[in-house]
C-alpha atoms as a PDB file:
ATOM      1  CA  UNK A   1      85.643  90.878 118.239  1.00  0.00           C
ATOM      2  CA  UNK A   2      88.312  88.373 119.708  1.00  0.00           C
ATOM      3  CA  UNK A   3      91.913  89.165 119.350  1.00  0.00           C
ATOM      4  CA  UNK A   4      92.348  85.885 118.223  1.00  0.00           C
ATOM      5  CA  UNK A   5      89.782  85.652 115.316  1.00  0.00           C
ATOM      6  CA  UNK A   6      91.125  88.548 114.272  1.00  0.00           C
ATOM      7  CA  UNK A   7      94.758  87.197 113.512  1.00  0.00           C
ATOM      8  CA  UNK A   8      93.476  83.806 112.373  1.00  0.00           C
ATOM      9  CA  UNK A   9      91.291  85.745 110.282  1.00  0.00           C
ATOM     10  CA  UNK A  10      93.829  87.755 108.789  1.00  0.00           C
ATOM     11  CA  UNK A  11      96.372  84.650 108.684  1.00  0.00           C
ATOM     12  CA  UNK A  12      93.908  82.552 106.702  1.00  0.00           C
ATOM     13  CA  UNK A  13      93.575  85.656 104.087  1.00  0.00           C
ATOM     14  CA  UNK A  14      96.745  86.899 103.788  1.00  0.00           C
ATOM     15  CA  UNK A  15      97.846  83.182 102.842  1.00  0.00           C
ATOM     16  CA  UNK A  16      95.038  83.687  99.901  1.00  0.00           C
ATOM     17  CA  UNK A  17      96.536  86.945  98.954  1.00  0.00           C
ATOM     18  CA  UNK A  18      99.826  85.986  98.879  1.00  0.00           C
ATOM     19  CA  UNK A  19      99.154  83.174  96.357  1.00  0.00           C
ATOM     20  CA  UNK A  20      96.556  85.011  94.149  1.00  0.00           C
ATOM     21  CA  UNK A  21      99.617  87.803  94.053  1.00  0.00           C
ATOM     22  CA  UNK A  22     102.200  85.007  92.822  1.00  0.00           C
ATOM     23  CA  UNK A  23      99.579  83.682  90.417  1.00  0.00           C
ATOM     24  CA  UNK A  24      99.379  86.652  88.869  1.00  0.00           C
ATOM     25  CA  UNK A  25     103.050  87.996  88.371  1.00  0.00           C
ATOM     26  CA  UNK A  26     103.234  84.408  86.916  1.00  0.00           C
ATOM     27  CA  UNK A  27     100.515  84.903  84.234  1.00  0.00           C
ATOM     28  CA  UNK A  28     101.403  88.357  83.599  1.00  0.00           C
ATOM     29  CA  UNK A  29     105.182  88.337  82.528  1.00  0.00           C
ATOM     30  CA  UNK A  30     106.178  91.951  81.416  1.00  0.00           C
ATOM     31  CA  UNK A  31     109.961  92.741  80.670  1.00  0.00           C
ATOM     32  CA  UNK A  32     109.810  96.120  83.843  1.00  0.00           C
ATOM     33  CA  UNK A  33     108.144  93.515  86.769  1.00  0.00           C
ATOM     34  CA  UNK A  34     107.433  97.150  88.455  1.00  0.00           C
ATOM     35  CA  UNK A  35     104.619  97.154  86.169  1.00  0.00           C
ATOM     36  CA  UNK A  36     102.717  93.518  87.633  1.00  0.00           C
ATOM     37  CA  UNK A  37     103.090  95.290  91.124  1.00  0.00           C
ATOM     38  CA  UNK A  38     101.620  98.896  89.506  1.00  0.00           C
ATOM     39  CA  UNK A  39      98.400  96.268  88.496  1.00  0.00           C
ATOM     40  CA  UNK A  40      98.047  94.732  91.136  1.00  0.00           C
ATOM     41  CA  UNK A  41      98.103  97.545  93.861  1.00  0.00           C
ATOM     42  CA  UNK A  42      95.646  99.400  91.943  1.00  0.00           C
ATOM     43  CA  UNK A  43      93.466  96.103  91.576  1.00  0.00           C
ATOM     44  CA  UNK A  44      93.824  96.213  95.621  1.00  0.00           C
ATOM     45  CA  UNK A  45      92.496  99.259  96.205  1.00  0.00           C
ATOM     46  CA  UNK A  46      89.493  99.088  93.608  1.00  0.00           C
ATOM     47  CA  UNK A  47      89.093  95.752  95.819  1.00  0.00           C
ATOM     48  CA  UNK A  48      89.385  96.731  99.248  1.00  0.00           C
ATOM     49  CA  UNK A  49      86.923  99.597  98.653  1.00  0.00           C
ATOM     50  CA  UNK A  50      84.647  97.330  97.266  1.00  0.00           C
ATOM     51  CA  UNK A  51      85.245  94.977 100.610  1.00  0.00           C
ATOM     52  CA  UNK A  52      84.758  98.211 102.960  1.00  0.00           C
ATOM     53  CA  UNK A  53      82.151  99.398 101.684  1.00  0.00           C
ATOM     54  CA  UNK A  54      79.766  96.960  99.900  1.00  0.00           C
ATOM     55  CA  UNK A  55      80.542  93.904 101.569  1.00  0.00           C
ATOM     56  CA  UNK A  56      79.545  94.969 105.155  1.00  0.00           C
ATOM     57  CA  UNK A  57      76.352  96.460 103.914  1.00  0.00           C
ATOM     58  CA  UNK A  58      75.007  93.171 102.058  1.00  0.00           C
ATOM     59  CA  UNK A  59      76.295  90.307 103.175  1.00  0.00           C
ATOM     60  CA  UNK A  60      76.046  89.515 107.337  1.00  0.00           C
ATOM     61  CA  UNK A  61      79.691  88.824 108.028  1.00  0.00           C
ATOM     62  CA  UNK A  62      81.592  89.463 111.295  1.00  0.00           C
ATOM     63  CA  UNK A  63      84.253  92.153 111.326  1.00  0.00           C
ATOM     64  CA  UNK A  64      86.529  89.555 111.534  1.00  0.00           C
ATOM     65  CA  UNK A  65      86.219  88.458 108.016  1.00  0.00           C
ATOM     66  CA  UNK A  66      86.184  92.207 107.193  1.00  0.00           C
ATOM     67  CA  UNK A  67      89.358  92.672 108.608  1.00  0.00           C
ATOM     68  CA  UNK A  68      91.183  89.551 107.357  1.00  0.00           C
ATOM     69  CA  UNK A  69      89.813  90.453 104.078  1.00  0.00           C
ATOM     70  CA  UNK A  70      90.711  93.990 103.750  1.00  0.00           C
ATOM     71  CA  UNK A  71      94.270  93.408 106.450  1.00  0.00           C
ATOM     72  CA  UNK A  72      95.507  89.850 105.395  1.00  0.00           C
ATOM     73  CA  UNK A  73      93.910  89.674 101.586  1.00  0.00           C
ATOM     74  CA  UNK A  74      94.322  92.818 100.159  1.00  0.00           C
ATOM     75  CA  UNK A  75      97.849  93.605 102.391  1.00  0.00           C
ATOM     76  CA  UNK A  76      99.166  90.202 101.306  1.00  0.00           C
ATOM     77  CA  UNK A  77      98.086  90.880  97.107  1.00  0.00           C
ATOM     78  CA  UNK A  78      99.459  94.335  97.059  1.00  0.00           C
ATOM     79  CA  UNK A  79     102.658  95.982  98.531  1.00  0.00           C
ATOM     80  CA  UNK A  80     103.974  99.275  98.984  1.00  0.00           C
ATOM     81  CA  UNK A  81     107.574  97.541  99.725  1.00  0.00           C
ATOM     82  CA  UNK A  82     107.760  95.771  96.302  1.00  0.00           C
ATOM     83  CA  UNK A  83     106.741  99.092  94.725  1.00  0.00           C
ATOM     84  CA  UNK A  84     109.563 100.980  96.617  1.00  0.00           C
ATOM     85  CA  UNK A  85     112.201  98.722  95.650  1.00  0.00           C
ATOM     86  CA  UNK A  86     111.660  98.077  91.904  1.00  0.00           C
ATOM     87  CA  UNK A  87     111.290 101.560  91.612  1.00  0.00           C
ATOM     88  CA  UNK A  88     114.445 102.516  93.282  1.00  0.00           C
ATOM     89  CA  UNK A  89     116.295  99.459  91.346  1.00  0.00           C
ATOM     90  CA  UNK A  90     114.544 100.897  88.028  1.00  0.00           C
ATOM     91  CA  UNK A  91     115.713 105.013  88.969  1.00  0.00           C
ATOM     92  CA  UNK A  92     119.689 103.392  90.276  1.00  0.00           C
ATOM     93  CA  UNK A  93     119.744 101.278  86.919  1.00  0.00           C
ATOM     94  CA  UNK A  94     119.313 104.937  85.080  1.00  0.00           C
ATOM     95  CA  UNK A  95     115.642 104.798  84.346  1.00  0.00           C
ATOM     96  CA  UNK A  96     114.658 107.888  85.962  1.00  0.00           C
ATOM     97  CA  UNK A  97     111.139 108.802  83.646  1.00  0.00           C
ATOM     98  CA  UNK A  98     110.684 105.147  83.839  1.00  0.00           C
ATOM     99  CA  UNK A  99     110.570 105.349  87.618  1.00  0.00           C
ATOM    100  CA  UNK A 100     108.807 108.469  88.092  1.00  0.00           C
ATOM    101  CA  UNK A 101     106.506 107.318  85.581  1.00  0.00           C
ATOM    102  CA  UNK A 102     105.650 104.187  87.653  1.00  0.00           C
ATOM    103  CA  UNK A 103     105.230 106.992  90.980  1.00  0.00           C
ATOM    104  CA  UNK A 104     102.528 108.874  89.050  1.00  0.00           C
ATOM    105  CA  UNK A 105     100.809 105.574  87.463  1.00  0.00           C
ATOM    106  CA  UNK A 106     100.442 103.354  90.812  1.00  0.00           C
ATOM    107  CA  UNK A 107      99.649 106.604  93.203  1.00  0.00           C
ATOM    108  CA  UNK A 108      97.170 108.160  90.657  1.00  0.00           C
ATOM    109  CA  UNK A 109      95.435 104.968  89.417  1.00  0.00           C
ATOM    110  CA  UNK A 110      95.675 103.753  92.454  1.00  0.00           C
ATOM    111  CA  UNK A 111      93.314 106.635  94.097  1.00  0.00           C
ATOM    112  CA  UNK A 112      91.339 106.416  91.022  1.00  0.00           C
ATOM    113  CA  UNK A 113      90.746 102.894  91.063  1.00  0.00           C
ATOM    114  CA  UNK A 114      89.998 103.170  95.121  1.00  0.00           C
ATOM    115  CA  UNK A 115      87.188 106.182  94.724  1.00  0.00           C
ATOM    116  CA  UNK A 116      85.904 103.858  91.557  1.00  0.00           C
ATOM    117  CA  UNK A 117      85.441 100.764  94.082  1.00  0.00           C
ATOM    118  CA  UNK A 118      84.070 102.822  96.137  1.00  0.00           C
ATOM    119  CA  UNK A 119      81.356 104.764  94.429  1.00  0.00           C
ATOM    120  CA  UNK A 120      80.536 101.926  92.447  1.00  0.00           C
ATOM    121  CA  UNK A 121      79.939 100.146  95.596  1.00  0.00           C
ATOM    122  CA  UNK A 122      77.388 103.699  96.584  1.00  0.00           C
ATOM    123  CA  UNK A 123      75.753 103.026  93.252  1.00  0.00           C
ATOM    124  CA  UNK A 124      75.031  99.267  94.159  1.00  0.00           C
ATOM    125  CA  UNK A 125      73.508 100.109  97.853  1.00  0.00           C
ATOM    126  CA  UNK A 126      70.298 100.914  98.646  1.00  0.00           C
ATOM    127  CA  UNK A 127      69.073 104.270  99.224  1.00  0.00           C
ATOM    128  CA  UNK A 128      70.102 105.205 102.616  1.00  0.00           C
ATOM    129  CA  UNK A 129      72.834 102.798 103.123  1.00  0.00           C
ATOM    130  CA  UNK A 130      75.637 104.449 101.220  1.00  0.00           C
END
């Protein structure tokens, strides 16, 4: 794979990402915002396992595409910075169980919701493929 499809790859995705992840902090409006980013990294990785594992074994696309997907889509939707910071902001603004609360949710769910994607993505491959 060129070096260069690779970063116009992930470009072209990431731009995709970004957008779907402002579209949906937009139509989701909860008072703590650190819950929006909670959904949507735990929507990422049910997604990206889904794109890592399913994806490559039944559709013929190049590892470029695989790699914008999974680098510039999914990196782009969900964010471990945003996480960081409202969680800091929520634990300095005296919210302690709040923000330890939103640790546990987006790390657990979030490995939850990745081994979902990807045995559901097992369960949807041929015998022998998974």
């Amino acid at each position: 794979m060129s070096v260069l499809k690779k970063i116009i790859a992930i470009a072209a995705f990431a731009i995709l990402g970004g957008g779907l992840r402002e579209a949906l902090s937009l139509l989701v409006t909860w008072p703590q915002h650190f819950w929006i980013t909670c959904l949507i990294n735990i929507v990422g990785a049910f997604v990206l396992s889904l794109i890592t594992t399913l994806l490559p074994a039944r559709l013929p696309v190049s590892e470029a595409i695989i790699t914008g997907m999974s680098v510039g889509l999914i990196g782009s939707f969900t964010t471990f910075s945003t996480f960081t910071f409202e969680t800091l902001q929520s634990y300095q603004s005296g919210h302690s169980v709040l923000a330890l609360l939103s640790i546990v949710v987006s790390i657990g769910l979030g490995l939850l919701a990745g081994l979902a994607g990807n045995l559901l993505s097992k369960h949807w491959l041929p015998e022998g493929e998974a």
